[in-house]
Protein backbone atom coordinates (compact mmCIF):
# COMPACT_ATOMS: atom_id res chain seq x y z
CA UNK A 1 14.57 -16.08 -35.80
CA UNK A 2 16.67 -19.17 -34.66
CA UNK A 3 13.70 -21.21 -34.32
CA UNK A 4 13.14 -21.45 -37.91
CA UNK A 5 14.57 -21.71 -41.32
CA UNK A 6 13.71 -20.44 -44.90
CA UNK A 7 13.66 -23.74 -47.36
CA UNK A 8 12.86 -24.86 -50.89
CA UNK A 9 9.33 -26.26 -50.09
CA UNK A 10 9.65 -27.83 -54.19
CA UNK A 11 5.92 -27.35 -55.48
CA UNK A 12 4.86 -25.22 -52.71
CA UNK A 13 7.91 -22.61 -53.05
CA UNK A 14 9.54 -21.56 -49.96
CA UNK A 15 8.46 -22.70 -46.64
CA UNK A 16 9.86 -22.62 -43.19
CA UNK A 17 10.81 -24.97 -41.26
CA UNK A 18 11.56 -25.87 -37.49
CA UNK A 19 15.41 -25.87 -36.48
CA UNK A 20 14.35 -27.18 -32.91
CA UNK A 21 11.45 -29.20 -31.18
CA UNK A 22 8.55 -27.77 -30.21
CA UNK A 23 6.12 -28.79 -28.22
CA UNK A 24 1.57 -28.38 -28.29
CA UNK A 25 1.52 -24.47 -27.13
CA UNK A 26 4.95 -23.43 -27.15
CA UNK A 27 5.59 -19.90 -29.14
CA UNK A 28 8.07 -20.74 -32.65
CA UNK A 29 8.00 -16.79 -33.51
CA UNK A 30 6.00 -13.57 -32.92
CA UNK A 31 5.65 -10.94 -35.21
CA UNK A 32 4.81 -7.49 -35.30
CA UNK A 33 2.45 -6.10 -38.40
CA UNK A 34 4.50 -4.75 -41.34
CA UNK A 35 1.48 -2.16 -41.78
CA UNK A 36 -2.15 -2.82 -40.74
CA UNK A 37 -5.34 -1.11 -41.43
CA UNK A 38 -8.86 -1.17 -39.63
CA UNK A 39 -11.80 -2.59 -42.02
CA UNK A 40 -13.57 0.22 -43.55
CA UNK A 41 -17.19 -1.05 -42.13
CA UNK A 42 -15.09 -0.68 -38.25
CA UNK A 43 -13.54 2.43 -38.66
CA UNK A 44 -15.36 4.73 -35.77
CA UNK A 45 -15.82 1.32 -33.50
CA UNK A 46 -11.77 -0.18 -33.42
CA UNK A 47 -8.90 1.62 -32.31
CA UNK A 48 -6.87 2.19 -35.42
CA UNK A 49 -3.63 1.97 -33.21
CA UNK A 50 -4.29 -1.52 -31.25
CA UNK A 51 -7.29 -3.07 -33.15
CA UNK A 52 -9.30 -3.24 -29.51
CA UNK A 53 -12.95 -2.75 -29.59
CA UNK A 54 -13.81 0.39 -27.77
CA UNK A 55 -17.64 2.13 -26.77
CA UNK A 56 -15.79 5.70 -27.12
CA UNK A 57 -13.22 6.31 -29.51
CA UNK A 58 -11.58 10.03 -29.96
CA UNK A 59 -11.14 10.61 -33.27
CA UNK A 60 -8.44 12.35 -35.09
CA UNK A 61 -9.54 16.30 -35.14
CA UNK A 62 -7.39 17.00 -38.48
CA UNK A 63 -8.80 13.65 -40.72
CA UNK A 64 -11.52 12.83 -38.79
CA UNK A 65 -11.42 9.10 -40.17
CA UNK A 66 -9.03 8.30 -37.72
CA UNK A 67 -10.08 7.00 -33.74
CA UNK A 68 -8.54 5.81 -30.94
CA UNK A 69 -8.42 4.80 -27.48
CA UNK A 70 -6.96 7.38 -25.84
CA UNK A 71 -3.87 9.91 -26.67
CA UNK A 72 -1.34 7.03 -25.77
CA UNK A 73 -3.18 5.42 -28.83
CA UNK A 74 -2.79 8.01 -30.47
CA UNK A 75 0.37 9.10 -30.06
CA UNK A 76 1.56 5.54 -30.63
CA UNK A 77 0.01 5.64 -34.14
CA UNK A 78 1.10 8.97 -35.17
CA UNK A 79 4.04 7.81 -36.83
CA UNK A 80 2.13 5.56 -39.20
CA UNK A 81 -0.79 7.70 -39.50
CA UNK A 82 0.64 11.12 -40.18
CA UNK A 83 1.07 10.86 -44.08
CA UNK A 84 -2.04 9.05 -44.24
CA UNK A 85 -3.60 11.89 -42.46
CA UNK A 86 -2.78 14.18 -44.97
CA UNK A 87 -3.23 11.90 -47.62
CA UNK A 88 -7.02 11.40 -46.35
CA UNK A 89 -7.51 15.59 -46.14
CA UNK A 90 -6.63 16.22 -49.56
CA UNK A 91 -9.12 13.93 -51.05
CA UNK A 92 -12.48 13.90 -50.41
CA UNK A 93 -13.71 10.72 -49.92
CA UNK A 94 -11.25 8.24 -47.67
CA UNK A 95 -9.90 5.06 -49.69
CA UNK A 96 -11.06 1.38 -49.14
CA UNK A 97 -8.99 -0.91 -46.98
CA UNK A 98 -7.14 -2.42 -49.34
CA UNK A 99 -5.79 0.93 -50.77
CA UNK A 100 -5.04 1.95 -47.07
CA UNK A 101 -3.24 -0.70 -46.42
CA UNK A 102 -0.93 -0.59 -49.43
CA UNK A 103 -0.45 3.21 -49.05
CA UNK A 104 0.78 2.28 -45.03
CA UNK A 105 2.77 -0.50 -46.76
CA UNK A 106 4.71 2.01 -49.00
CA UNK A 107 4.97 4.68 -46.59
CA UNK A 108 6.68 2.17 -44.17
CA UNK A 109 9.53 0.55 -46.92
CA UNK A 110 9.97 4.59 -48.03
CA UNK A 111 10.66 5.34 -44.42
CA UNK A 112 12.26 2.16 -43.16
CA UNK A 113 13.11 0.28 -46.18
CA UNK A 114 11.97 -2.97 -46.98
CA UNK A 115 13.97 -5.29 -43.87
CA UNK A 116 12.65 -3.13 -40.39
CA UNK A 117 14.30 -5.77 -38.17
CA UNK A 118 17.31 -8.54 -38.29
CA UNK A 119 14.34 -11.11 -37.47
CA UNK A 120 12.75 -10.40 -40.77
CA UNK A 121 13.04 -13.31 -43.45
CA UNK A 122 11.79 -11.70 -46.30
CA UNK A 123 10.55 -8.46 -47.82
CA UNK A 124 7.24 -7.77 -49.61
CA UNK A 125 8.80 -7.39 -52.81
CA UNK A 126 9.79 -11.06 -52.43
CA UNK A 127 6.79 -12.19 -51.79
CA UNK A 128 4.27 -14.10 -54.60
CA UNK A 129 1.44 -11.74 -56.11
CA UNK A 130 0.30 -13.87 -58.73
CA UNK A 131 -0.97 -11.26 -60.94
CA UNK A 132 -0.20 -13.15 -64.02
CA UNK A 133 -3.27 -15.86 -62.36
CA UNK A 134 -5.21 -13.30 -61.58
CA UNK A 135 -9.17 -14.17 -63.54
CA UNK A 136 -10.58 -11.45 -65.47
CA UNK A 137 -13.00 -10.00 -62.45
CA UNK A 138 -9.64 -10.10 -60.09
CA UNK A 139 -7.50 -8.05 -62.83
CA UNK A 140 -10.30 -5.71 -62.81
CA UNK A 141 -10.82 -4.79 -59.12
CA UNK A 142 -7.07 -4.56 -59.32
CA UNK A 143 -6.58 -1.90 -61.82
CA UNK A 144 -9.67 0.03 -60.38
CA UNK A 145 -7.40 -0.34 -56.64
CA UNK A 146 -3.93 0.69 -58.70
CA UNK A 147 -6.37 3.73 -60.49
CA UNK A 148 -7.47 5.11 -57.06
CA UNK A 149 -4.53 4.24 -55.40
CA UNK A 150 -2.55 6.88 -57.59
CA UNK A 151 -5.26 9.51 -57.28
CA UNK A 152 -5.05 8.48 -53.30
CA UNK A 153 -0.85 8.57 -53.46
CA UNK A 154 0.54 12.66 -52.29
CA UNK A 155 2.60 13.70 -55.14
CA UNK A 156 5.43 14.39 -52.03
CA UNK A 157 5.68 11.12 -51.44
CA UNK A 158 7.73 8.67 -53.68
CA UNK A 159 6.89 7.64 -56.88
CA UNK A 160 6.14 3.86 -57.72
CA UNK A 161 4.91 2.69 -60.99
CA UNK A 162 1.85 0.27 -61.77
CA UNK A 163 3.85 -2.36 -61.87
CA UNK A 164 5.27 -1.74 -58.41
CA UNK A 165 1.85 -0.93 -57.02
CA UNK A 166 -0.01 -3.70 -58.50
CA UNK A 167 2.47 -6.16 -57.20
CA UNK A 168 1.70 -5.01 -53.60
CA UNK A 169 -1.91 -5.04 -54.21
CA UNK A 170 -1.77 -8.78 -55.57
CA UNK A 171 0.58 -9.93 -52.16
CA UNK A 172 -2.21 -8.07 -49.78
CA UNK A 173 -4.64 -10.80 -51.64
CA UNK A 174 -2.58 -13.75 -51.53
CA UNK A 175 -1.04 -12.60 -48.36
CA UNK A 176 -3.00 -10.43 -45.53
CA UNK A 177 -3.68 -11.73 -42.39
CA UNK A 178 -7.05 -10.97 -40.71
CA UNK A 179 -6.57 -8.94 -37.20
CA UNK A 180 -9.33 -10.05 -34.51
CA UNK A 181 -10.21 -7.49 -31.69
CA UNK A 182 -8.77 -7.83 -28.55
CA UNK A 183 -10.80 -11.13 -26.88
CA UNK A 184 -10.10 -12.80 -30.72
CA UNK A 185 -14.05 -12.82 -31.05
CA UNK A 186 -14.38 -11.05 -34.21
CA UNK A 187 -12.42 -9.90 -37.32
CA UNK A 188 -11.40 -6.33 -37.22
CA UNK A 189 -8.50 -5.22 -39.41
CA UNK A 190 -6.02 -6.35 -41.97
CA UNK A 191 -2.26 -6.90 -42.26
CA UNK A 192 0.66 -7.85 -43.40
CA UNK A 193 3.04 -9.87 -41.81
CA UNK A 194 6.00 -10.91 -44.13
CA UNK A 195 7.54 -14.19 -41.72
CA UNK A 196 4.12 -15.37 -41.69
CA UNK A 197 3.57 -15.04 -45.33
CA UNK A 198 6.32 -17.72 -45.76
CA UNK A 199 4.31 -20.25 -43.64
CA UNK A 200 2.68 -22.68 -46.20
CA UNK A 201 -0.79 -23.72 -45.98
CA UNK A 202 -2.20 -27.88 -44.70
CA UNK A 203 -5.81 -28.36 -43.95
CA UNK A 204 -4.56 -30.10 -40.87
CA UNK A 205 -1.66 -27.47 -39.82
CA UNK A 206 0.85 -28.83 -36.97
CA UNK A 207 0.33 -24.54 -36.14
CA UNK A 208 -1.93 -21.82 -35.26
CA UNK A 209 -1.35 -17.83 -35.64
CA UNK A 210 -3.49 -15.39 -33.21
CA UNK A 211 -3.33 -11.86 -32.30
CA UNK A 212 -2.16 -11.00 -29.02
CA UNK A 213 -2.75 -7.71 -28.07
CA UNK A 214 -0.14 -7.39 -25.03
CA UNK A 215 -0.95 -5.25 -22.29
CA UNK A 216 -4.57 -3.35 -21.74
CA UNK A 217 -3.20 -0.89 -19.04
CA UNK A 218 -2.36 2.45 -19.93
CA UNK A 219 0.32 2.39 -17.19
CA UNK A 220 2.59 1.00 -19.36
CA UNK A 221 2.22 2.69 -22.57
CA UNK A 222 5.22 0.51 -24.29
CA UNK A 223 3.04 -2.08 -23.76
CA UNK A 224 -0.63 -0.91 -24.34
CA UNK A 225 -0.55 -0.61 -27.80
CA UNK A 226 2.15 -3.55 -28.91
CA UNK A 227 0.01 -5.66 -30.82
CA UNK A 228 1.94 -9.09 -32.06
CA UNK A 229 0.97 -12.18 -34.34
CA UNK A 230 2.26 -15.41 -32.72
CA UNK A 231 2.97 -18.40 -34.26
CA UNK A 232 2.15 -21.08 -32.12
CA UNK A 233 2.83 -25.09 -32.30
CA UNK A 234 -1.05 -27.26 -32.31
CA UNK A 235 1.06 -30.09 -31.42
CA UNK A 236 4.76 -31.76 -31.35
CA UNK A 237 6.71 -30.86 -34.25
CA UNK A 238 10.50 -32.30 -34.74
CA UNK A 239 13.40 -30.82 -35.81
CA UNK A 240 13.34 -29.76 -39.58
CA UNK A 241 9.47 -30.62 -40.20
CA UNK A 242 8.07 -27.92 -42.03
CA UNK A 243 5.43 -25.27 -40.26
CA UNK A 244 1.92 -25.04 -41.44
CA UNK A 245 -0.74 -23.29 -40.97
CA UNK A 246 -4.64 -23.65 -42.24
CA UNK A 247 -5.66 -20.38 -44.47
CA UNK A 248 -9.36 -21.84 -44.53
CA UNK A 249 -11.94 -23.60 -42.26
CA UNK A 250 -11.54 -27.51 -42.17
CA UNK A 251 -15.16 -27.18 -41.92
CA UNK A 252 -16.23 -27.57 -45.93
CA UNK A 253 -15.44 -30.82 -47.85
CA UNK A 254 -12.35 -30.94 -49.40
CA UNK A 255 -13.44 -30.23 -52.92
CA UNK A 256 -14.73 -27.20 -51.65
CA UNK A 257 -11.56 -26.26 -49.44
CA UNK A 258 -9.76 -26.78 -53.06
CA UNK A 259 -11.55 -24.32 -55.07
CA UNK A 260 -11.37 -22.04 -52.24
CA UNK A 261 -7.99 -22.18 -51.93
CA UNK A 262 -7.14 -22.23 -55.68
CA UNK A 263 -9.86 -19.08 -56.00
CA UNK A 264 -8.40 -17.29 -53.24
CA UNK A 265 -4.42 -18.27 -52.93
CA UNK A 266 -3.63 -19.79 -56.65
CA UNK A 267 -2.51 -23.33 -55.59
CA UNK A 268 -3.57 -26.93 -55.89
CA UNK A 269 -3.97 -28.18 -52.48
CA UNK A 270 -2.69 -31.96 -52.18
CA UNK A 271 -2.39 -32.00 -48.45
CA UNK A 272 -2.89 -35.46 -47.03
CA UNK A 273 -6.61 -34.46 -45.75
CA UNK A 274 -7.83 -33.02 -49.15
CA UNK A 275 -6.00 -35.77 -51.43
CA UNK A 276 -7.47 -38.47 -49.08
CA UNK A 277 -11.08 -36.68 -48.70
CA UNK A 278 -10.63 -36.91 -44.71
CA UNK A 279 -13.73 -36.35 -42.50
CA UNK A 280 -15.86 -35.75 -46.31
CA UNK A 281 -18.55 -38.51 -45.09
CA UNK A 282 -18.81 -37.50 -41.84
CA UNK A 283 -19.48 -33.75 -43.18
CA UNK A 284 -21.68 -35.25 -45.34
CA UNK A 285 -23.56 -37.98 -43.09
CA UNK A 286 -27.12 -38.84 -43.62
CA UNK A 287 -28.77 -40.43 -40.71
CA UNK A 288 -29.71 -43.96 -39.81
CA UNK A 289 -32.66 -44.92 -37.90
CA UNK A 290 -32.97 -48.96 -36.67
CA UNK A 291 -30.57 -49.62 -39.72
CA UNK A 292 -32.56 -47.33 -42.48
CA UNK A 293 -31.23 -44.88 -44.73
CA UNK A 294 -33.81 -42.17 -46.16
CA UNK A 295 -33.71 -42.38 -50.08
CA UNK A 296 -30.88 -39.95 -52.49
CA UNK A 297 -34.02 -38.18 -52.96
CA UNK A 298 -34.64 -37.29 -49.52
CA UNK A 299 -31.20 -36.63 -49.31
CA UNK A 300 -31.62 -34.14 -52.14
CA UNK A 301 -34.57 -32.63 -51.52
CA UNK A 302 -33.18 -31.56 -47.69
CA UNK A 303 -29.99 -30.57 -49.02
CA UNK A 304 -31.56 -28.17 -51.63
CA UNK A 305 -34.11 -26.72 -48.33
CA UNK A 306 -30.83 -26.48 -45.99
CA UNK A 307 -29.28 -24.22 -48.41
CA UNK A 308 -31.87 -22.14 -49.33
CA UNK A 309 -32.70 -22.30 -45.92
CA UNK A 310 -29.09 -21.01 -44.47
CA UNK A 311 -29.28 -17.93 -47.35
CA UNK A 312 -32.60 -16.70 -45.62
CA UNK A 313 -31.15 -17.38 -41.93
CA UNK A 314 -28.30 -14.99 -42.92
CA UNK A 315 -30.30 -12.35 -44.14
CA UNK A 316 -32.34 -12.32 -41.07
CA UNK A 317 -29.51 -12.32 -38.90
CA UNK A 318 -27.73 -9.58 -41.06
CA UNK A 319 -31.29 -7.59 -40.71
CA UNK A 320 -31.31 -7.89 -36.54
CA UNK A 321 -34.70 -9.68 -37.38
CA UNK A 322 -33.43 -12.42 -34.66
CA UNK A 323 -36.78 -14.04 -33.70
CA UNK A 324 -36.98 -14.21 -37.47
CA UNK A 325 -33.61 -16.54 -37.38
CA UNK A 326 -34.78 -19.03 -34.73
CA UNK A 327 -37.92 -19.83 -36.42
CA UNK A 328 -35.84 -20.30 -39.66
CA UNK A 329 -33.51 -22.81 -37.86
CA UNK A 330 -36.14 -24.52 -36.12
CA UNK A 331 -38.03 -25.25 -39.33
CA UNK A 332 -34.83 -25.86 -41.11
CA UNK A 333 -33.35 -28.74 -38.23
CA UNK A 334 -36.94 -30.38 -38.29
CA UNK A 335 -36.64 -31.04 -42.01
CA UNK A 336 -32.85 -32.34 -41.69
CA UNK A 337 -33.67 -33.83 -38.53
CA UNK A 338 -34.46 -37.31 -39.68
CA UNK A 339 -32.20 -37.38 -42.81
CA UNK A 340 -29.29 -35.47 -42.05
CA UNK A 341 -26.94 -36.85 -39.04
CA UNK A 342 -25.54 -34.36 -36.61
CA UNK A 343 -21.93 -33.72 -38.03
CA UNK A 344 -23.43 -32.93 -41.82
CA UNK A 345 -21.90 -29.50 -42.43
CA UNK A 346 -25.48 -27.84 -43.52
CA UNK A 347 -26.99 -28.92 -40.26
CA UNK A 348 -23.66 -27.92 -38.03
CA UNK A 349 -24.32 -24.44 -39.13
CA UNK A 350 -28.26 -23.87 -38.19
CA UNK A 351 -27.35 -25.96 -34.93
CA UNK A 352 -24.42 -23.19 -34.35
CA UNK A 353 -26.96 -19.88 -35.53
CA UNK A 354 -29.47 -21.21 -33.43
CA UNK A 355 -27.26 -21.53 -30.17
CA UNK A 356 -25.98 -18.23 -30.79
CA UNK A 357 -28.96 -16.35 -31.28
CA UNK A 358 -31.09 -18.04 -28.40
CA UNK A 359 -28.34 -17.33 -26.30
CA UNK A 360 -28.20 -13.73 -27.49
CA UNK A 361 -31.91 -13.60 -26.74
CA UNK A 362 -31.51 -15.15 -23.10
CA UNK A 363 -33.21 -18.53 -23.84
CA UNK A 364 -30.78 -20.06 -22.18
CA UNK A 365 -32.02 -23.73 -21.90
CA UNK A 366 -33.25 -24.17 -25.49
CA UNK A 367 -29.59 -22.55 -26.50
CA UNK A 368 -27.58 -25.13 -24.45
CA UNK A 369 -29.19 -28.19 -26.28
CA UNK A 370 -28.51 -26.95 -29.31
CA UNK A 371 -25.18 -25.87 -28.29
CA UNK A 372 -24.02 -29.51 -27.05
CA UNK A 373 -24.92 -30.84 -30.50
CA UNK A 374 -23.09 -28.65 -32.33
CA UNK A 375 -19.88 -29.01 -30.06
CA UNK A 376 -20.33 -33.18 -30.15
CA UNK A 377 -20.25 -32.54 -34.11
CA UNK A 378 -17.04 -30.61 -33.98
CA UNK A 379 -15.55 -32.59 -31.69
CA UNK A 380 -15.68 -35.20 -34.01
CA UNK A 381 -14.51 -33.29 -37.11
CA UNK A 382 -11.93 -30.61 -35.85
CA UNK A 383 -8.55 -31.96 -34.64
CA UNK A 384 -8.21 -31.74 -30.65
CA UNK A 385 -5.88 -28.86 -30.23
CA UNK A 386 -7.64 -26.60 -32.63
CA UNK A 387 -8.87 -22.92 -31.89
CA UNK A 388 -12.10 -22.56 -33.54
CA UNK A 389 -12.75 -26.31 -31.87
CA UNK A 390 -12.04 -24.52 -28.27
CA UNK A 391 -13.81 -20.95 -29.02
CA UNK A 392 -17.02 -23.20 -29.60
CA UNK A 393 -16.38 -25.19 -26.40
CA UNK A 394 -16.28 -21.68 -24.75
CA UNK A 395 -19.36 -20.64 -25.82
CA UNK A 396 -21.24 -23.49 -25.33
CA UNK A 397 -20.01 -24.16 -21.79
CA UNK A 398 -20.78 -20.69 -21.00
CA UNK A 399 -24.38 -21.40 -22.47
CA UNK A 400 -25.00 -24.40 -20.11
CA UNK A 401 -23.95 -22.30 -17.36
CA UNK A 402 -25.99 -19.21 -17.98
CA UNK A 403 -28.90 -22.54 -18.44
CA UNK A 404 -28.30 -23.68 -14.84
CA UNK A 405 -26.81 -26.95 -16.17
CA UNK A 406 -23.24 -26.33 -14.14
CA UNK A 407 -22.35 -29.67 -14.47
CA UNK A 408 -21.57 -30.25 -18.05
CA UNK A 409 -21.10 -26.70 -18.50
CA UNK A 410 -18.41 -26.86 -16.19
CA UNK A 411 -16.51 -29.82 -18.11
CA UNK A 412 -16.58 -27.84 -21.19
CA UNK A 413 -15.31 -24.58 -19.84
CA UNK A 414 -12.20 -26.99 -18.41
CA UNK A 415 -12.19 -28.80 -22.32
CA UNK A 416 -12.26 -25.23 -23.99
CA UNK A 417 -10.01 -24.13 -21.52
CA UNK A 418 -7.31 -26.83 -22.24
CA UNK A 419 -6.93 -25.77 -25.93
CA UNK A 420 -6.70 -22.14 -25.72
CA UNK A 421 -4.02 -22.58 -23.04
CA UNK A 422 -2.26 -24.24 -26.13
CA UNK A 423 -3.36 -22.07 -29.38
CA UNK A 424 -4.09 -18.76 -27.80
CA UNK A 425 -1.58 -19.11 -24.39
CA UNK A 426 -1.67 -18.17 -20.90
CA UNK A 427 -1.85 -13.86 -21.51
CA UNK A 428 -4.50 -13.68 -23.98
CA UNK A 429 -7.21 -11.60 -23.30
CA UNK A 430 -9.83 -14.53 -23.98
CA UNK A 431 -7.65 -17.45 -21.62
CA UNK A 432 -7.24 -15.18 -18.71
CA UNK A 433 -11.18 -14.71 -19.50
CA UNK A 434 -12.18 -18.48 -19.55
CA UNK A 435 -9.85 -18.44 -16.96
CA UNK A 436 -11.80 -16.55 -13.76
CA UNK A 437 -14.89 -18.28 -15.78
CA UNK A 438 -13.24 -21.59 -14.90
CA UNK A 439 -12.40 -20.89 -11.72
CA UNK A 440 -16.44 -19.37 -10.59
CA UNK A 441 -17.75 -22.50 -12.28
CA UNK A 442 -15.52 -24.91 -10.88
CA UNK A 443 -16.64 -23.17 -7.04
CA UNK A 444 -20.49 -23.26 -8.47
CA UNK A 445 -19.61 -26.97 -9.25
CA UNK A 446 -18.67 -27.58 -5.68
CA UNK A 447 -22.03 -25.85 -4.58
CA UNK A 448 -23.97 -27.82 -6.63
CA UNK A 449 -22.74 -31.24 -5.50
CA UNK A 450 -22.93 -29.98 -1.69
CA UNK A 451 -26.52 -29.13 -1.84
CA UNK A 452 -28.30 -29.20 -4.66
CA UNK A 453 -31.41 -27.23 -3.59
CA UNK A 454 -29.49 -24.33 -2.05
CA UNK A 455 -27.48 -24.19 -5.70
CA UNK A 456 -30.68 -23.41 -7.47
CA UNK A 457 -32.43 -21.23 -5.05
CA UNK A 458 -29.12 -18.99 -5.24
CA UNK A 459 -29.77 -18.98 -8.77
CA UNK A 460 -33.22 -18.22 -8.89
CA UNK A 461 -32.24 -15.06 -6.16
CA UNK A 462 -30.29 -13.73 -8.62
CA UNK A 463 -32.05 -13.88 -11.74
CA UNK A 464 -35.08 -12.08 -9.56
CA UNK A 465 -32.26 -9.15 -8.47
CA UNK A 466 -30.73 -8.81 -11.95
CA UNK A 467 -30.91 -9.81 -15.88
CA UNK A 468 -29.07 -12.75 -16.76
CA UNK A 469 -25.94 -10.99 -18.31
CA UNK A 470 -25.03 -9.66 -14.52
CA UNK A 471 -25.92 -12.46 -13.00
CA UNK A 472 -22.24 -14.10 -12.62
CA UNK A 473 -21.34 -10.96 -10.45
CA UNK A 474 -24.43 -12.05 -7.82
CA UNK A 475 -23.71 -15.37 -7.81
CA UNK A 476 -19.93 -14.56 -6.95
CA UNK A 477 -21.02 -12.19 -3.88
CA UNK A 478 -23.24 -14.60 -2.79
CA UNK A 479 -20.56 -17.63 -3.07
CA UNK A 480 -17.88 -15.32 -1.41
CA UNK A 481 -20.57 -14.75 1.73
CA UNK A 482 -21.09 -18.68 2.23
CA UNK A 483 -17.83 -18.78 2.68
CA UNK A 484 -16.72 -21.50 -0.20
CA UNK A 485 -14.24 -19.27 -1.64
């Protein structure tokens, strides 16, 4: 760990720190889990070994909680699974998450001790659990965890007492870091991660953390199932500034981002965005038409219907009821529509739901103008280098493509492309993705401006032949035959 040091951070506690320069997408430190668990709600759909999203799991014969990949999987995770797999046998009913993962946890420092490498900084016992801050509800769902825990915990094992186990229960709340699947599309797992526990929070970081899951061939089984945190640098950082990261979305005002973090992490944020309320008005813009405001009680009265309004969208997404969830957002933007402007948080999130779910129900042209208003809100809320900033750029290039609209879909794919060459890097799974995406568009693009007529008649060939979702494949072939690539 040369890159970085351990320092008195004064009010914040320890931090680390940069003992070099780094510059935007250049790797300060990657880490390998401490212990790591698969969400309960996932458990038969994610590998339990490397977190990737698979149709057909095997599944441990002797547990049968357990799946994986393949036996290179599973062998791979035998080590950490074994006592757990006995541990799971004996009871009769397998333990949340959170008990999981502090039963791995335990397991690992009684089998390894607490330092498992020279690069490690710090040990979990070391680490804040803020117990003592803890409100009433959160002491409560703690002793219930410590209770089962101990019912959960093989008497061959060591012995810990309550205190011992409710300290690593409090640092998997303050502490855990959530594992994505393999393309970093959704949230999979839990773990812990001790050098990145040390990382202190800003609402504007100068760093990112992602999951990169290394190699997906099984010809290298070192390889297929190392799964790594890296620590990555958003932007130029000097010599002996300190590293942070963001533990919550930028998008919420910073009141909210506050009690979040105070609620969920136990400390005051008075980073230079939340102290100065940065980007509050624009999250909370009203619109102006010819130089007119609508009235605080227009304001109010949309406000109160986008909220409500949001609750009912998520239950009917939640439900599968997706024709439900466009007619929601539809009736939802044409109430904000003329009192709420475009980067106002409330209406961000129907614009996103309703580019999702269009484009999830192939209605491809409605889903891209919805898409480029969302990403022209972002753009001007989230920093430039920022990952959630270039996953939405992604997916809404990807809509405008899918649309027919190559053009601007193109120049977003390259945008998109861009950041997660800085906050993901050139091997993830989701930039060598955008990458071939890039790369068909940007021969499309060519196409298009060549002969405009022939473009579109291609495209209209191949949505006859096949459904939309194979329709990149066709247009590929049929690009490869004209010769233009």
């Amino acid at each position: 760990m040369e890159n970085v040091e351990v320092f008195d951070a004064l009010n914040k506690g320890r931090g680390l720190r940069a003992t070099k320069v780094f510059k935007a997408g250049d790797v300060i430190f990657t880490e390998p889990s401490f212990a790591a668990v698969v969400f309960d709600s996932l458990s038969q759909q994610v590998c339990h070994t490397c977190f990737r999203h698979q149709d057909k799991l095997h599944r441990c014969s002797q547990c049968r909680f357990a799946h994986y990949c393949d036996r290179t999987c599973q062998r791979a995770g035998w080590d950490e699974h074994k006592q757990e797999c006995a541990a799971i046998k004996k009871c009769s009913k397998v333990p949340n998450e959170t008990i999981r993962l502090a039963a791995r946890a335990l397991w690992r420092i009684e089998k390894d001790g607490s330092i498992v490498s020279e690069g490690q900084l710090t040990t979990l016992d070391q680490l804040e659990d803020h117990v003592a801050d803890m409100s009433a509800d959160g002491l409560k769902e703690l002793k219930g965890n410590v209770h089962n825990f101990l019912d959960y915990w093989p008497h061959s094992s060591q012995q810990h007492e309550v205190d011992r186990v409710s300290h690593i229960f409090g640092v998997i709340k303050c502490n855990a870091f959530t594992l994505s699947d393999q393309r970093g599309l959704q949230a999979v797992g839990v773990g812990l991660f001790p050098n990145l526990s040390l990382v202190n929070h800003n609402c504007l970081p100068n760093c990112t953390v992602i999951l990169n899951h290394g190699s997906q061939t099984a010809l290298n089984p070192l390889f297929h199932t190392q799964s790594r945190i890296e620590l990555r640098a958003q932007e130029r950082i000097s010599q002996g500034e300190e590293l942070t990261v963001s533990y919550v979305d930028l998008l919420n005002v910073s009141t909210d981002r506050q009690q979040l973090l105070k609620q969920q992490y136990f400390f005051d944020c008075t980073c230079e965005c939340c102290s100065q309320h940065l980007k509050d008005d624009l999250m909370m813009a009203i619109k102006e038409v010819n130089g007119k405001k609508p009235s605080d009680l227009e304001v109010k009265e949309v406000t109160q219907l986008s909220l409500k309004a949001l609750e009912k969208i998520e239950k009917a997404r939640v439900e599968g009821n997706y024709h439900e969830v466009v007619n929601l957002c539809k009736e939802c933007l044409e109430k904000q529509e003329l009192v709420l402007a475009d980067t106002h948080l409330y209406k961000l999130r129907v614009l996103s739901t309703a580019s999702e779910v269009l484009s999830y129900l192939h209605y491809f042209s409605e889903a891209a103008d919805y898409a480029r208003r969302m990403v022209e809100g972002y753009m001007k809320l989230y920093p430039p280098n920022n990952a959630q900033l270039g996953m939405a750029l992604m997916r809404a290039g990807v809509t405008h493509w899918h649309a027919g609209q190559i053009e601007v879909g193109h120049s977003m794919i390259c945008k998109a492309y861009g950041i997660l060459m800085i906050t993901h890097g050139p091997t993830h799974s989701i930039t060598k993705d955008l990458e071939a995406i890039r790369t068909q568009t940007e021969v499309e693009l060519r196409l298009f401006q060549q002969n405009k007529d022939a473009y579109y008649n291609m495209r209209e060939t191949a949505l006859k032949k096949v459904p939309m979702s194979a329709m990149a494949e066709v247009i590929q072939d049929t690009i490869k035959a004209w010769g233009l690539i």
